[in-house]
Protein backbone atom coordinates (compact mmCIF):
# COMPACT_ATOMS: atom_id res chain seq x y z
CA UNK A 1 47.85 41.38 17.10
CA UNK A 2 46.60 43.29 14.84
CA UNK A 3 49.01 46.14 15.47
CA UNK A 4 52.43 44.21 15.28
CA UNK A 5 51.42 40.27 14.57
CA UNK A 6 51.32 40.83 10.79
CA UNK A 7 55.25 43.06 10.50
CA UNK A 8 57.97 41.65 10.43
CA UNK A 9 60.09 42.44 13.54
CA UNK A 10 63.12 44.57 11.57
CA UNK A 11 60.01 46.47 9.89
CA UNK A 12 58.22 47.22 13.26
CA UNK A 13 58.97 51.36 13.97
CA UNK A 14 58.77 53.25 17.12
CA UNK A 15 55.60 54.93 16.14
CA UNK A 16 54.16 50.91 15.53
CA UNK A 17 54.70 50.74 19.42
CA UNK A 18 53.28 53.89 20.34
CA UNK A 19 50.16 52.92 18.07
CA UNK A 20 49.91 49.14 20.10
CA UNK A 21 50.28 51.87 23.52
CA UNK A 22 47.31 53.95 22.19
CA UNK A 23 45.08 51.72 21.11
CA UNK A 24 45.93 49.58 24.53
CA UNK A 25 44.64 53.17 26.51
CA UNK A 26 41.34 53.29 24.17
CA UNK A 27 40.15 50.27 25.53
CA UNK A 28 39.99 52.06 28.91
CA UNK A 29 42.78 49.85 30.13
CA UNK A 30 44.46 51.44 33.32
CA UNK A 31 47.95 53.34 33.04
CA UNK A 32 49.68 50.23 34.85
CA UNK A 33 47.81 47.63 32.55
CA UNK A 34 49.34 48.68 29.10
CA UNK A 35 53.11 49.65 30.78
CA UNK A 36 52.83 45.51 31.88
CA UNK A 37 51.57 44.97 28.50
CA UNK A 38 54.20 46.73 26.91
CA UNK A 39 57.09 45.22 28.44
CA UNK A 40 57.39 42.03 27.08
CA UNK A 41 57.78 43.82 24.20
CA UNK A 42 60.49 45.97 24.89
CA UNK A 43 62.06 42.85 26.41
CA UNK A 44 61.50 41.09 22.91
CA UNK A 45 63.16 44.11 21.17
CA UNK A 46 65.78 44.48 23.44
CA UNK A 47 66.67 40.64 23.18
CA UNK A 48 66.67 40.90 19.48
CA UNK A 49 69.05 43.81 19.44
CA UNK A 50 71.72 42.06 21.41
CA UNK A 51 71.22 38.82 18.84
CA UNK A 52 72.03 41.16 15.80
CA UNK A 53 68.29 40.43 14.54
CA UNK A 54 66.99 44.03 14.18
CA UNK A 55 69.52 47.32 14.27
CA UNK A 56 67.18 49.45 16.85
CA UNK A 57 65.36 48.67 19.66
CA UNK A 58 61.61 50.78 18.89
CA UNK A 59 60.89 50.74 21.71
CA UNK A 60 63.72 53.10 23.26
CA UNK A 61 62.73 56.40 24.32
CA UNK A 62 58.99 55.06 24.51
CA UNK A 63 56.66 57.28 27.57
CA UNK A 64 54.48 56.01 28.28
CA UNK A 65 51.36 57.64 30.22
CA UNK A 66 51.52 56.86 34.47
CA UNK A 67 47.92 57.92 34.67
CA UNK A 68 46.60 60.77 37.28
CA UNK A 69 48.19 60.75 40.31
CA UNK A 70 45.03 59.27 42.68
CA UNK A 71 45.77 59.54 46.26
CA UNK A 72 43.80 56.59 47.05
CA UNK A 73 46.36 54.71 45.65
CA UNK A 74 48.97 55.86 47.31
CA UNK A 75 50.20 54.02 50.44
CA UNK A 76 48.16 55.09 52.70
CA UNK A 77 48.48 55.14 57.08
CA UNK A 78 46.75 55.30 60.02
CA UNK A 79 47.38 58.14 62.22
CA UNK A 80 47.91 57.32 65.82
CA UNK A 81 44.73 57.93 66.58
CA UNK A 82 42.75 56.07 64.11
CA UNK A 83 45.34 52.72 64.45
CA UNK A 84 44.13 53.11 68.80
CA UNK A 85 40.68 53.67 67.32
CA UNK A 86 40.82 50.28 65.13
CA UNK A 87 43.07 48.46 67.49
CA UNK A 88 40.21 49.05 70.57
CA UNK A 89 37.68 47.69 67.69
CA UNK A 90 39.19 44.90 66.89
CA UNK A 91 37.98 41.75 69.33
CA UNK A 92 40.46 40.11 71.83
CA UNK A 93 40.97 37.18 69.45
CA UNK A 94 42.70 39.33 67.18
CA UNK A 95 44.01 42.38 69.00
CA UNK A 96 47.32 41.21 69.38
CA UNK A 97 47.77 40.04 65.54
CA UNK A 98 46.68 43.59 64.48
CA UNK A 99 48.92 45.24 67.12
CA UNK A 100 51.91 42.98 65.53
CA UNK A 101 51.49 43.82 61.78
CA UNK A 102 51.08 47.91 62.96
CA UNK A 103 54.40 47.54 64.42
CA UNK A 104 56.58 45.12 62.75
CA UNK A 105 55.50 45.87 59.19
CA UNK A 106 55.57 42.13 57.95
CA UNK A 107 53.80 41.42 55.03
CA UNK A 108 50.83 39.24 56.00
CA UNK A 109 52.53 35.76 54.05
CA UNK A 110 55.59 36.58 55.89
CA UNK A 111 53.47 37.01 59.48
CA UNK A 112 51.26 33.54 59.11
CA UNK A 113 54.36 31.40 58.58
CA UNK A 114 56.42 32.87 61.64
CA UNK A 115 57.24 30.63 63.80
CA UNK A 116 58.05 30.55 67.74
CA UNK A 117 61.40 29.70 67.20
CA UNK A 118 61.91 32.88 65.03
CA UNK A 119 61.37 34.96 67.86
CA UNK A 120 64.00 36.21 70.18
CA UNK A 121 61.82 37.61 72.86
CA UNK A 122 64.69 38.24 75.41
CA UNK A 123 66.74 40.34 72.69
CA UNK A 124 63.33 41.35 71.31
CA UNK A 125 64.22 40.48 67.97
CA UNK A 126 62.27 38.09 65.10
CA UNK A 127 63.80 37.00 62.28
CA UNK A 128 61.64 36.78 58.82
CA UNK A 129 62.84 33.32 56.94
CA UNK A 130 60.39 32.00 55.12
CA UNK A 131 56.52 33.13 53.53
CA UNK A 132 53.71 31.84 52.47
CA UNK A 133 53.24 32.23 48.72
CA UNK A 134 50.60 30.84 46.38
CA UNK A 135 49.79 28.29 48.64
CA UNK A 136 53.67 27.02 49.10
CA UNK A 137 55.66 27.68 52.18
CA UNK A 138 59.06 29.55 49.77
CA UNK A 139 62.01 31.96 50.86
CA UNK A 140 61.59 35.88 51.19
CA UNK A 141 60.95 37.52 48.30
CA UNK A 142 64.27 39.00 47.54
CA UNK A 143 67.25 38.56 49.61
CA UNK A 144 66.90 41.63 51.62
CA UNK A 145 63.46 40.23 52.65
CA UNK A 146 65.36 37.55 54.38
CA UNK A 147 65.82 40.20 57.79
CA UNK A 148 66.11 41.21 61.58
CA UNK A 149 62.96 43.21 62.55
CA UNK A 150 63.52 44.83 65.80
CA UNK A 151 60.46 44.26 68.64
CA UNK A 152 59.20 46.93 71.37
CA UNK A 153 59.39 45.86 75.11
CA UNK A 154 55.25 45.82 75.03
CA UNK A 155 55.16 43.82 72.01
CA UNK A 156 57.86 41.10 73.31
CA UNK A 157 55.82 41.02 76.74
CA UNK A 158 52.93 40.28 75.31
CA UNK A 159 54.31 37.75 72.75
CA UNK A 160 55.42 35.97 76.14
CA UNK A 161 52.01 35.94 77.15
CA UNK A 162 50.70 35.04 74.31
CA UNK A 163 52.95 31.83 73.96
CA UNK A 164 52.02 30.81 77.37
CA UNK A 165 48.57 30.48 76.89
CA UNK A 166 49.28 29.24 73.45
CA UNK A 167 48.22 25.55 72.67
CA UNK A 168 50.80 25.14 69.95
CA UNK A 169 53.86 26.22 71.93
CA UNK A 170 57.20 24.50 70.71
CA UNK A 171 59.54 26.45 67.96
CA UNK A 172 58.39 24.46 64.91
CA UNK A 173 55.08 25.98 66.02
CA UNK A 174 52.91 29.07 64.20
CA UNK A 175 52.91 31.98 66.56
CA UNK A 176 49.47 32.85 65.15
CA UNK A 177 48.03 29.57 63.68
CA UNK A 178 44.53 28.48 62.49
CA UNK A 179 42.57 26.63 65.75
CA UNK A 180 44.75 23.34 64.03
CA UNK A 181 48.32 24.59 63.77
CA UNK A 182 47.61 25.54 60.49
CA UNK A 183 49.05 28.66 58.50
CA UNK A 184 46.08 31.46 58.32
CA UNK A 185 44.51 32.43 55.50
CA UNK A 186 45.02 36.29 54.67
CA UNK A 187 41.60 36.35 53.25
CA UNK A 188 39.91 35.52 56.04
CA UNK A 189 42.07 37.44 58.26
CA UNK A 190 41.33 40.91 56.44
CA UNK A 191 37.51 39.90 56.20
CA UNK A 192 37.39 38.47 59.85
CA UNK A 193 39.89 41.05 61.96
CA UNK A 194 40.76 44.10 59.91
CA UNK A 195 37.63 44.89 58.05
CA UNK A 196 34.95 44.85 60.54
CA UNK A 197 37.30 46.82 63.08
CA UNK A 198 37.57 49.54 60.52
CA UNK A 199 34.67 49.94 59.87
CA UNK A 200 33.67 50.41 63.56
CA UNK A 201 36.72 52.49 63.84
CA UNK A 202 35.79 54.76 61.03
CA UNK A 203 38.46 53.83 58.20
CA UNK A 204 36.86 51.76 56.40
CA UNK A 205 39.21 51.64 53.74
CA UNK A 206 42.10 50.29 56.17
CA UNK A 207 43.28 46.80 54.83
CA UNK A 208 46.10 44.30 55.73
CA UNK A 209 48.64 46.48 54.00
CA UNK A 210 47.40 49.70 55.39
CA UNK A 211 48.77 48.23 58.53
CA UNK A 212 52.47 47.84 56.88
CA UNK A 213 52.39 51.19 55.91
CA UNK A 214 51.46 52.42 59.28
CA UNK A 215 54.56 50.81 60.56
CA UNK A 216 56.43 52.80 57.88
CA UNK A 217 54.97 56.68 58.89
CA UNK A 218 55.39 55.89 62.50
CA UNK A 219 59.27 54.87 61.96
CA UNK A 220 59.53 58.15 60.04
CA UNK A 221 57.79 59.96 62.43
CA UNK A 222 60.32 58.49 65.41
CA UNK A 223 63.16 59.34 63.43
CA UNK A 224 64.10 56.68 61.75
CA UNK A 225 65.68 57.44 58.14
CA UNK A 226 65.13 55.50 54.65
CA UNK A 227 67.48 53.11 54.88
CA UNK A 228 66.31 51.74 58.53
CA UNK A 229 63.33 51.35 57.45
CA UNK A 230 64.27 49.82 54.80
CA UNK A 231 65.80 46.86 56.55
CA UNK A 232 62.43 46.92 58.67
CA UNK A 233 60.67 46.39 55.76
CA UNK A 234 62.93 44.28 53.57
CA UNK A 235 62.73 46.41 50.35
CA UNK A 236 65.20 46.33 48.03
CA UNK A 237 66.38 49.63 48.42
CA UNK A 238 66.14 53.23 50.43
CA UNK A 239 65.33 55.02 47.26
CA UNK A 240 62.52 52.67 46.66
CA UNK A 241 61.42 53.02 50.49
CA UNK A 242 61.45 56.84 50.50
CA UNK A 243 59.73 57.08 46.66
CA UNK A 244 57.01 54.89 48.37
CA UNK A 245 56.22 56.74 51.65
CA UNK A 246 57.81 59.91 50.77
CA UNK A 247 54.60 61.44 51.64
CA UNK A 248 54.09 59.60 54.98
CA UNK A 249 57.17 61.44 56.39
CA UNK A 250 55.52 63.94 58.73
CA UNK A 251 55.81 67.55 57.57
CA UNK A 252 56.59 69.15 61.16
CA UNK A 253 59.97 68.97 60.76
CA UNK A 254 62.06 71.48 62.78
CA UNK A 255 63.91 74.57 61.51
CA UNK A 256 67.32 73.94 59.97
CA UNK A 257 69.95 75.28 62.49
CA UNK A 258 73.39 76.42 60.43
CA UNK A 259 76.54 76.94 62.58
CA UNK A 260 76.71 81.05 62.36
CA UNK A 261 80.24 81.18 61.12
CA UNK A 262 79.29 79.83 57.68
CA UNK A 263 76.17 82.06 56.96
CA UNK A 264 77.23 85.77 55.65
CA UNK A 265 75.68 88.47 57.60
């Protein structure tokens, strides 16, 4: 409304949608805005074709505009240095917490539901069941959420550590809870742990997620290809891992070395 509301749906055209599209951009709405506005519609259409209502979908073929590519909002990553810069920042309380996220990659609603009994510290392994999502303790978000994440010696030692002078200790317990047993809220854990640490690190623009993507470059950087990191990760694919921190992998890769005998001289 006003662009479609008053057609009726077999009179709407292709250049109807592109209108609704344009006149969604000259509000100053952001590239991502009007594509989630538009597809509804080209979910309407597209149910309508496959009921026999309308002959065409109008929206097929439709471009819309992505929008400048702004490398702020990209995934961005610590280097090494800056992640030992914001990890000596950050106070005791929360050292460890920060340290964990950097390395496993969990997603922070994934991290304040994990419990003690989802750690494997002797095979240095955790496994991500459950997360915390609007409030409601639910499953992964897709079924390759549901995963194995693989832990470093360090990390398990200190895990170990950090159990035994833990006052909720048993399985069924958080391994980073709220001075209650409660789950943590990711609010206060950016504005409490991450934020003032960056700042006093010098990124200020590091966040809870930064921290995921950290663990992403520094897989790449150890070797690790899409698909491992991937199942580190729980995305849903490798193409949708390497499209996302494509430009994280490091660019000092070595020369390619081809056997002799196939190159002509």
């Amino acid at each position: 409304m006003p662009t479609l509301g008053k057609q009726r749906l077999t009179a709407i055209e292709p250049r109807d949608i592109k209108r609704l599209a344009a006149g969604l951009s000259n509000e100053r709405l952001s590239a991502s805005t009007v594509r989630n506005a538009i597809a509804p519609v080209r979910a309407l259409f597209a149910t309508e074709v496959e009921e026999g209502l309308v002959r065409s979908n109008p929206c097929s073929g439709l471009r819309l505009a992505r929008g400048p590519a702004d490398p702020e909002n990209r995934a961005r990553a610590l280097t090494p240095d800056e992640l030992r810069r914001l990890l000596s920042e950050a106070s005791e309380e929360w050292r460890l917490l920060l340290s964990f996220l950097a390395q496993t990659g969990l997603r922070i609603g994934e991290l304040v539901v994990l419990r003690w009994g989802d750690l494997d510290l002797e095979t240095r392994r955790l496994r991500v069941r459950r997360r915390l999502y609007r409030g409601t303790i639910d499953t992964p978000k897709s079924r390759f959420g549901a995963r194995d994440v693989p832990l470093s010696t360090d990390l398990a030692a200190r895990l170990a550590k950090h159990r035994e002078a833990a006052y909720f200790q048993t399985d069924a317990d958080l391994v980073f809870p709220t001075r209650t047993g409660t789950p943590m809220d990711a609010t206060n854990v950016l504005n409490r742990a991450v934020k003032p640490a960056a700042r006093r690190a010098g990124v200020p623009w590091a966040g809870l997620h930064t921290l995921r993507h950290t663990c992403a470059s520094m897989l790449f950087r150890s070797g690790w290809n899409a698909k491992q990191v991937q199942m580190v990760l729980g995305h849903h694919s490798p193409a949708f891992t390497l499209a996302t921190y494509v430009h994280l992998i490091p660019d000092d890769l070595p020369e390619p070395v081809f056997p002799a005998e196939v190159l002509p001289e």
